[in-house]
N, C-alpha and C. Protein backbone atom coordinates (compact mmCIF):
# COMPACT_ATOMS: atom_id res chain seq x y z
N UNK A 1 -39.37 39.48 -9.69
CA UNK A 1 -38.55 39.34 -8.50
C UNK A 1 -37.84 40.66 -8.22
N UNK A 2 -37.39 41.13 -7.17
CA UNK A 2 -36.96 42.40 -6.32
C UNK A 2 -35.58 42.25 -6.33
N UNK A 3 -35.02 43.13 -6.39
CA UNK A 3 -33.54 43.24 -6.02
C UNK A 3 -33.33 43.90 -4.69
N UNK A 4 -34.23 44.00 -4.07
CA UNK A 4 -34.13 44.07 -2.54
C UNK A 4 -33.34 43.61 -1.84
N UNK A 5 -33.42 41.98 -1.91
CA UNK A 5 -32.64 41.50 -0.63
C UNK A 5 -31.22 40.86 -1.39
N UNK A 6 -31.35 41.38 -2.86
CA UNK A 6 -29.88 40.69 -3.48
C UNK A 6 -28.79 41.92 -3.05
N UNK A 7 -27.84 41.71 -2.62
CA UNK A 7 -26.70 42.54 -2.47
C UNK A 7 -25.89 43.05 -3.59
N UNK A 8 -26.49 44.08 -4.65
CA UNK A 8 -25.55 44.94 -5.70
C UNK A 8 -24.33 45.17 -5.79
N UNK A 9 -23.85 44.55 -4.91
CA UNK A 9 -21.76 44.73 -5.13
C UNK A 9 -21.55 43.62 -5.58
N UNK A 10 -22.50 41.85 -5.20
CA UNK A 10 -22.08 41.23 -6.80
C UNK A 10 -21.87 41.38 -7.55
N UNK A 11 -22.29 42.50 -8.39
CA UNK A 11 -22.12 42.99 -9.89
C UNK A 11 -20.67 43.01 -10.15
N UNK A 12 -20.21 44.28 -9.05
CA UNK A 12 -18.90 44.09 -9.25
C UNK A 12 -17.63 43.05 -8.88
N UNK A 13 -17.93 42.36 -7.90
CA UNK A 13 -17.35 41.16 -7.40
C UNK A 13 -17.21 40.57 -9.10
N UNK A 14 -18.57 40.00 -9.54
CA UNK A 14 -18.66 39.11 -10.49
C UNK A 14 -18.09 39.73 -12.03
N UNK A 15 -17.38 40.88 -12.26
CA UNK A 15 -17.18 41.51 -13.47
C UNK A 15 -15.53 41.62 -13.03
N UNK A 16 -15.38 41.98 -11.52
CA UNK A 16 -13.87 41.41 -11.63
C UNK A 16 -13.42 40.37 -11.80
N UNK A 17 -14.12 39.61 -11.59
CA UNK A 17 -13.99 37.81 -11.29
C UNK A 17 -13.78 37.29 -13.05
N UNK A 18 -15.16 37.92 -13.50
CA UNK A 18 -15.17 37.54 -15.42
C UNK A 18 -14.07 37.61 -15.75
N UNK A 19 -13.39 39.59 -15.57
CA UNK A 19 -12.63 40.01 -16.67
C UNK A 19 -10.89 39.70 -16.08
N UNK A 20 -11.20 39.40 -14.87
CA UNK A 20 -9.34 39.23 -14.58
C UNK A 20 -9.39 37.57 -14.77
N UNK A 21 -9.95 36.76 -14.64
CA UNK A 21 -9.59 35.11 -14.77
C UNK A 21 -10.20 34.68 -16.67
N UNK A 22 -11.13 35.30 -16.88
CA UNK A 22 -11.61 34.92 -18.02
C UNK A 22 -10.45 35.48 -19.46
N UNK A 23 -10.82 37.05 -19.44
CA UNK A 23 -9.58 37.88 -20.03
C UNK A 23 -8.27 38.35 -19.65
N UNK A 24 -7.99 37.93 -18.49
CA UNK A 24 -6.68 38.68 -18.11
C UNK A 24 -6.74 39.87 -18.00
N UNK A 25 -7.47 40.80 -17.49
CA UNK A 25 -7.46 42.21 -17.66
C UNK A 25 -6.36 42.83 -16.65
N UNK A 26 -5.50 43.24 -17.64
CA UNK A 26 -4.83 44.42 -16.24
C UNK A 26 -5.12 45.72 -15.41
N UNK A 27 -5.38 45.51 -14.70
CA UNK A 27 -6.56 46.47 -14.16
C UNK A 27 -5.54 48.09 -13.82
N UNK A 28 -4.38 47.77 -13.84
CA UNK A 28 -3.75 49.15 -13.88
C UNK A 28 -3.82 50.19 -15.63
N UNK A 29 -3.73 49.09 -16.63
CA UNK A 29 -3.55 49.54 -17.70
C UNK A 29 -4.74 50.81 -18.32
N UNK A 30 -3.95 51.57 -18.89
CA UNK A 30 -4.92 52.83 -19.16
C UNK A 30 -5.57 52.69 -20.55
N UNK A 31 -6.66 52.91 -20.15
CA UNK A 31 -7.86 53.05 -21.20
C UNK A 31 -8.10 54.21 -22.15
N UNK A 32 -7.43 55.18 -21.83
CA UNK A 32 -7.30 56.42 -22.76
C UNK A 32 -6.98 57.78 -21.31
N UNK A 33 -6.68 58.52 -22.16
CA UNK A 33 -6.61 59.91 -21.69
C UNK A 33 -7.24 61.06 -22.04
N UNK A 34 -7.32 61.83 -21.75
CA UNK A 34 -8.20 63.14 -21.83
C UNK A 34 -7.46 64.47 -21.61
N UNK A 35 -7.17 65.22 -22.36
CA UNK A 35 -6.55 66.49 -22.25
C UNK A 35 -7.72 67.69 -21.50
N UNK A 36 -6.48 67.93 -19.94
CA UNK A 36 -7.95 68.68 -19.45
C UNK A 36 -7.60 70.18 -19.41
N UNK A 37 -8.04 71.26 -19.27
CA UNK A 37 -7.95 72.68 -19.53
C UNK A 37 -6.86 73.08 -18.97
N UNK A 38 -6.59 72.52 -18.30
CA UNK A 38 -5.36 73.00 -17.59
C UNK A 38 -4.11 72.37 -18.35
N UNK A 39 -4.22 71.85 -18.79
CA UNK A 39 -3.09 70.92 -19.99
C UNK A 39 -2.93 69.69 -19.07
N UNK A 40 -3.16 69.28 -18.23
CA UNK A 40 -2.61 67.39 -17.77
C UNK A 40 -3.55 66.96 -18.39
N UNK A 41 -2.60 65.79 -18.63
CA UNK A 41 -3.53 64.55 -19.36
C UNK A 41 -4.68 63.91 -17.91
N UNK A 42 -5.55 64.02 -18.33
CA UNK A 42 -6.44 62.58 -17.09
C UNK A 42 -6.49 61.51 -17.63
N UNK A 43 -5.69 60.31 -17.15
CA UNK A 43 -5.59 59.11 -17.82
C UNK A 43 -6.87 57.95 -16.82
N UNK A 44 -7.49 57.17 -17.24
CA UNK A 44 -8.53 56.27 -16.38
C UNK A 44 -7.70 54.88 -16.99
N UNK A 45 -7.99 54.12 -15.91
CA UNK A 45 -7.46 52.49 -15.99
C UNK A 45 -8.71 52.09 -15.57
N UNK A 46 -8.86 50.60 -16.14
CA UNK A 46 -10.29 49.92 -16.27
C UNK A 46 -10.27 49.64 -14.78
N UNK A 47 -9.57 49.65 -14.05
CA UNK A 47 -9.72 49.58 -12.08
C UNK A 47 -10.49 50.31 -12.00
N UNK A 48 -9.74 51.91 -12.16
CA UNK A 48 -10.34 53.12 -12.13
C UNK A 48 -11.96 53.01 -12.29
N UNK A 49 -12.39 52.41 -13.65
CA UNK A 49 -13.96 52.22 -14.23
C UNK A 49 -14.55 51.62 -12.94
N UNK A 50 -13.76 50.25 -12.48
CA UNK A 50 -14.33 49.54 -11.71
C UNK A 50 -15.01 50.08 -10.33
N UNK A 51 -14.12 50.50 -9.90
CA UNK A 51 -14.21 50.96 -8.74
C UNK A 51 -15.00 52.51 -8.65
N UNK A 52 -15.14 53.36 -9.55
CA UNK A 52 -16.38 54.43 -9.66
C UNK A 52 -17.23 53.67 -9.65
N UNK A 53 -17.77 52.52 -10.31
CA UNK A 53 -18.84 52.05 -10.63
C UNK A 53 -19.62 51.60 -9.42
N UNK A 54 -18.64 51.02 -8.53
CA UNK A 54 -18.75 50.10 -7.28
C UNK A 54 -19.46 51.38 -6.35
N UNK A 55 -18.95 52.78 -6.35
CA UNK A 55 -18.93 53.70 -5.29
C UNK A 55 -20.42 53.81 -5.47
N UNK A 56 -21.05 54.25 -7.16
CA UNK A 56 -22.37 54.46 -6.80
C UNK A 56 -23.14 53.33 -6.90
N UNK A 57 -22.99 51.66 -6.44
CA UNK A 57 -23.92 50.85 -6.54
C UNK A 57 -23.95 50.82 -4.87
N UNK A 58 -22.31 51.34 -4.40
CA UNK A 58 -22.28 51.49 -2.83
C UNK A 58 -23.68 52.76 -2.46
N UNK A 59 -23.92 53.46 -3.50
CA UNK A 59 -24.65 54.50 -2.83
C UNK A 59 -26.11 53.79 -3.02
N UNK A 60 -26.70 52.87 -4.08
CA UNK A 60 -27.63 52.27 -4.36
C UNK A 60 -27.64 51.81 -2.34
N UNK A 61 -26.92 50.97 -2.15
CA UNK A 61 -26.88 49.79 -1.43
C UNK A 61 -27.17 50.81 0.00
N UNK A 62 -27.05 51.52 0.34
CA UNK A 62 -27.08 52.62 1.40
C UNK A 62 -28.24 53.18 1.19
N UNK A 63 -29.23 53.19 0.19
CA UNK A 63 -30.29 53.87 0.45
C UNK A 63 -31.55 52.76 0.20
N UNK A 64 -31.18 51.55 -0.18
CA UNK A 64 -31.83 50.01 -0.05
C UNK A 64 -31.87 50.01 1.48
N UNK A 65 -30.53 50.13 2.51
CA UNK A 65 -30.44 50.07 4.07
C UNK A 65 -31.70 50.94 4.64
N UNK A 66 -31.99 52.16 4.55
CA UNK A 66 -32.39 52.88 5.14
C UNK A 66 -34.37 52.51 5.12
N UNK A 67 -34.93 51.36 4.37
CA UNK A 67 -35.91 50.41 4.15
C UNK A 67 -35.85 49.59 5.48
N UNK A 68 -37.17 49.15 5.83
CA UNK A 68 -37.70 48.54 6.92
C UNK A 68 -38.27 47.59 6.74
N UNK A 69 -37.88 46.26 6.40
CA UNK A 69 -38.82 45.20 6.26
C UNK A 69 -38.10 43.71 5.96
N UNK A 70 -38.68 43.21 6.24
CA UNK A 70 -37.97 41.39 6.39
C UNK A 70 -36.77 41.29 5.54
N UNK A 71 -36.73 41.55 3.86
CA UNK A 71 -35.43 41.76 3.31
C UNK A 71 -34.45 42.31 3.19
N UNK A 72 -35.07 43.34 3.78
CA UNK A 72 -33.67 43.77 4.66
C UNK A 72 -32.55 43.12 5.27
N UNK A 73 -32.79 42.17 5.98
CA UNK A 73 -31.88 41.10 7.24
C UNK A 73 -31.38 40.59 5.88
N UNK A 74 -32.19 39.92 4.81
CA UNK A 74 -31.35 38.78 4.21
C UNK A 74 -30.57 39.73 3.19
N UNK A 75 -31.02 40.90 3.15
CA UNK A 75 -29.66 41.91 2.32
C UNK A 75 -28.16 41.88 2.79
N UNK A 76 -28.80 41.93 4.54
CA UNK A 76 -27.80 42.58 5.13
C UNK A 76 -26.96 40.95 5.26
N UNK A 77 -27.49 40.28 5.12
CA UNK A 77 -27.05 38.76 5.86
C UNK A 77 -26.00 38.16 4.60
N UNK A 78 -27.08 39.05 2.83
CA UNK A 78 -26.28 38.18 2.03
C UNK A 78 -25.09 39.23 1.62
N UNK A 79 -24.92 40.62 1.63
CA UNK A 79 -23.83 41.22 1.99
C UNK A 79 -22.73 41.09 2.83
N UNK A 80 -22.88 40.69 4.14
CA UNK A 80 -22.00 40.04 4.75
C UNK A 80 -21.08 38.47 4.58
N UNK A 81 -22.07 37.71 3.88
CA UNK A 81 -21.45 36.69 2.91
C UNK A 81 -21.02 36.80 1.76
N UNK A 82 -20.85 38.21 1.28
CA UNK A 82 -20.32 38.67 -0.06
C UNK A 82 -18.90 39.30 0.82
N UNK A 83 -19.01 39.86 1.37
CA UNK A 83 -17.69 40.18 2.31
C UNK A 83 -16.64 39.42 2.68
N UNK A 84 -17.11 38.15 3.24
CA UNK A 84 -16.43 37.26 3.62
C UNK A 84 -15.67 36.59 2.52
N UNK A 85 -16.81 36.38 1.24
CA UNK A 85 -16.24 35.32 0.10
C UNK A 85 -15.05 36.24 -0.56
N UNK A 86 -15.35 37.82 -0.12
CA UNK A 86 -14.02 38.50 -1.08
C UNK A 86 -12.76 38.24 -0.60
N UNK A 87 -13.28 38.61 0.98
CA UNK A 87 -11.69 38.55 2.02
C UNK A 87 -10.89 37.32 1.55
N UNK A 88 -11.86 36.12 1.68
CA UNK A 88 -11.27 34.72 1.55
C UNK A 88 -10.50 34.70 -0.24
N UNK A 89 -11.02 35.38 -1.34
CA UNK A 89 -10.72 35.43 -2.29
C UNK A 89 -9.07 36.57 -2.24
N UNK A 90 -9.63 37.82 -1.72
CA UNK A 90 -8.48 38.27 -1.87
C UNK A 90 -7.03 37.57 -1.06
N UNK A 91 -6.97 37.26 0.10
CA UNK A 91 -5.98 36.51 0.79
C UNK A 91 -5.74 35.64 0.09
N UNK A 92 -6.27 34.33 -0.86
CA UNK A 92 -6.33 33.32 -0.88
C UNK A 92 -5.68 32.83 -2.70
N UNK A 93 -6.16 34.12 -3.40
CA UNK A 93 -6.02 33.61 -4.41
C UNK A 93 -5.43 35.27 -5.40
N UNK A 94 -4.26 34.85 -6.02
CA UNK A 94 -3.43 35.41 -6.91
C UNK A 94 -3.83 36.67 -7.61
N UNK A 95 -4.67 35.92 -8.40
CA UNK A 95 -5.18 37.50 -9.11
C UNK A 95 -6.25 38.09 -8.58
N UNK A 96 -6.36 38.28 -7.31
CA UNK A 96 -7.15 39.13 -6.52
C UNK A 96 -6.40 39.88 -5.86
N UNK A 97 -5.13 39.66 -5.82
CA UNK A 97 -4.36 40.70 -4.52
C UNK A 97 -3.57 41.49 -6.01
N UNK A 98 -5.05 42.65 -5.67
CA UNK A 98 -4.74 43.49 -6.48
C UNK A 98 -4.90 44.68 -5.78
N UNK A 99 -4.52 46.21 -6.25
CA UNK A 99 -5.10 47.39 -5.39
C UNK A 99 -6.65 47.52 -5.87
N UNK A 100 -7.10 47.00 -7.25
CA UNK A 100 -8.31 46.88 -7.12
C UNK A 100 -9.54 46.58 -6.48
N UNK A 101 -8.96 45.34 -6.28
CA UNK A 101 -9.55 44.08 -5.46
C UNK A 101 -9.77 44.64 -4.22
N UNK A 102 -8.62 45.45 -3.89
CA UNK A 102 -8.81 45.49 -2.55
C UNK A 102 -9.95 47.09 -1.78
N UNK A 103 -9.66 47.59 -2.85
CA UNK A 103 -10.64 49.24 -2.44
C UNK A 103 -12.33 48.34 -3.12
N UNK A 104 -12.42 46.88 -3.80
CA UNK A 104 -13.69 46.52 -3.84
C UNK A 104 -13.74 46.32 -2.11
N UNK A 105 -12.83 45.49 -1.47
CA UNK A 105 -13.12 44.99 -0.63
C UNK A 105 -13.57 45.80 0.41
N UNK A 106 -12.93 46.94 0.61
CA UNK A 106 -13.22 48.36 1.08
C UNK A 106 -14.49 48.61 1.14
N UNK A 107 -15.14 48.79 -0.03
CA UNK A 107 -16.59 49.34 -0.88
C UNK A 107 -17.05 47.90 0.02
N UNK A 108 -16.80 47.09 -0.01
CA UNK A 108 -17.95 45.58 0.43
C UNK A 108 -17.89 45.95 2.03
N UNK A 109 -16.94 46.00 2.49
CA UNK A 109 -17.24 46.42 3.91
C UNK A 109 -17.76 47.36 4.63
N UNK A 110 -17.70 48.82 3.55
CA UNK A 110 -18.50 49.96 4.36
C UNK A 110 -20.08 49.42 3.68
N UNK A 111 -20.00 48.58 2.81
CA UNK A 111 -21.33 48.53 2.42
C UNK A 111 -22.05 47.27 3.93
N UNK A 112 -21.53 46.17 4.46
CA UNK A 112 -21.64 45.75 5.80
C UNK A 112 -21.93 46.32 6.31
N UNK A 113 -20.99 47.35 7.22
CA UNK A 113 -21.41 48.29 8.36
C UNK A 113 -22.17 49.32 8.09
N UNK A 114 -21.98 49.60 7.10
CA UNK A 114 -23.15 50.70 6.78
C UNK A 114 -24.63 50.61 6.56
N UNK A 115 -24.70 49.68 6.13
CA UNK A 115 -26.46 48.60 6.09
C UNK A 115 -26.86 48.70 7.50
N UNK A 116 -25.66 47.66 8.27
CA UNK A 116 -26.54 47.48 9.26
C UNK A 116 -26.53 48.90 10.36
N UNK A 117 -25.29 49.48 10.40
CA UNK A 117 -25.85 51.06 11.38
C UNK A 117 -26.57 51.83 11.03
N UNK A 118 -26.78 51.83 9.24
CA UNK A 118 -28.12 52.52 8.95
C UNK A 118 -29.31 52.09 9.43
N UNK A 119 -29.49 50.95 9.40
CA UNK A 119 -30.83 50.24 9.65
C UNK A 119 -31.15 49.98 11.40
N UNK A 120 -30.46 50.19 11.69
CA UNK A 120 -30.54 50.40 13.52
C UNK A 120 -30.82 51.30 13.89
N UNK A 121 -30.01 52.93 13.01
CA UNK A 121 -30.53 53.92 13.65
C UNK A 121 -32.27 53.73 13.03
N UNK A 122 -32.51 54.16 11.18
CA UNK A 122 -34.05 53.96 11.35
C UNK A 122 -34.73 52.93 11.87
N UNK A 123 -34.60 51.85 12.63
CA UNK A 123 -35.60 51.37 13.13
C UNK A 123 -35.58 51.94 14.65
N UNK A 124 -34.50 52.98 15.44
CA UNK A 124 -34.38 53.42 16.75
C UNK A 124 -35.67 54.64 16.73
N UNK A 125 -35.55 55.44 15.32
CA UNK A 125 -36.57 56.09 14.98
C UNK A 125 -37.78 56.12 14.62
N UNK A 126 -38.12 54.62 14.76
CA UNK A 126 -39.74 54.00 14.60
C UNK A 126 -40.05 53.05 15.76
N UNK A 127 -40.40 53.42 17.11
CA UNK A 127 -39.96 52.84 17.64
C UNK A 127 -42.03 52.51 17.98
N UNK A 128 -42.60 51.12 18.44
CA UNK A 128 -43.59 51.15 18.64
C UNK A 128 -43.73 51.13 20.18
N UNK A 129 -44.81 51.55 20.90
CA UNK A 129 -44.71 51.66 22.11
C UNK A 129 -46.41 51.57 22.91
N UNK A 130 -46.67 50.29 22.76
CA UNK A 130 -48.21 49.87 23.54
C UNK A 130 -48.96 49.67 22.23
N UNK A 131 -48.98 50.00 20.98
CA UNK A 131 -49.50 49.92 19.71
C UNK A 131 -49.48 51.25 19.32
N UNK A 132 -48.91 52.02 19.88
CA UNK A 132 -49.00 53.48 19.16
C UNK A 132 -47.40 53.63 19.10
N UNK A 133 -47.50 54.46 17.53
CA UNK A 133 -46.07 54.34 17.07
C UNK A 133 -45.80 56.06 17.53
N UNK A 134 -44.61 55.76 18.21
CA UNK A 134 -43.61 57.22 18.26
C UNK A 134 -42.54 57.30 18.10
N UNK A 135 -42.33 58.16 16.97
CA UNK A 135 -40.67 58.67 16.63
C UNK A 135 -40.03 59.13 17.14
N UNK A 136 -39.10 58.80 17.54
CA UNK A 136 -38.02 59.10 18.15
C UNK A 136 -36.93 60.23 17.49
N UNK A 137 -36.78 61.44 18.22
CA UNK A 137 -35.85 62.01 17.11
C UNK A 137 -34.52 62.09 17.32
């Protein structure tokens, strides 16, 4: 089976969902520090983890968009129902109204609009015309 038309920001939806209701994770709390050349400490909080992680599955999910073919729609269709279920989660329920939670929710929405204006412009650029295909530039 394809991970095509599954929407990859579940991952992270579902690992915030595990580790803040299952473990209690405090998502501000710092995970260690790092002494950097300049002498500041760089400290990371498991948010911090979260949300890098999210940016490049956001970049996965943006170059899945730029694909032409039937699963596409139900990417884009089941991304947009991953959007919705966060909004409704973050408004709705406690340990989601977090600053975490909410730059996921961020990442879930440019991942929405960005699917689908990616996928409008390449299909504006394949455009068929009598049975002969011309690109549009």
């Amino acid at each position: 089976m394809s991970l095509v038309g599954i929407p990859l920001l579940i991952i992270s939806f579902a690992i915030y969902n595990m580790l803040a209701f299952l473990l209690g994770i405090e998502w501000t709390k710092q995970t260690g520090a790092i002494q950097m050349v300049s002498g500041a400490p760089w400290s990371l909080s498991y948010g911090d983890i979260l949300v890098s992680a999210s940016v490049l599955i956001l970049f996965v999910e943006m170059v899945k968009a730029t694909r032409l073919n039937s699963r596409t729609i139900i990417d884009h269709t089941l991304s947009t129902v991953l959007f919705i279920g966060m909004l409704i989660e973050f408004l709705l329920v406690q340990k989601a109204a977090t600053g975490t939670f909410f730059v996921l929710l961020i990442i879930s929405f440019v991942d929405v609009i960005g699917g689908f204006t990616i996928s409008i412009r390449a299909a504006q650029r394949d455009v068929n015309v009598e049975g002969v295909e011309k690109v549009v530039a």
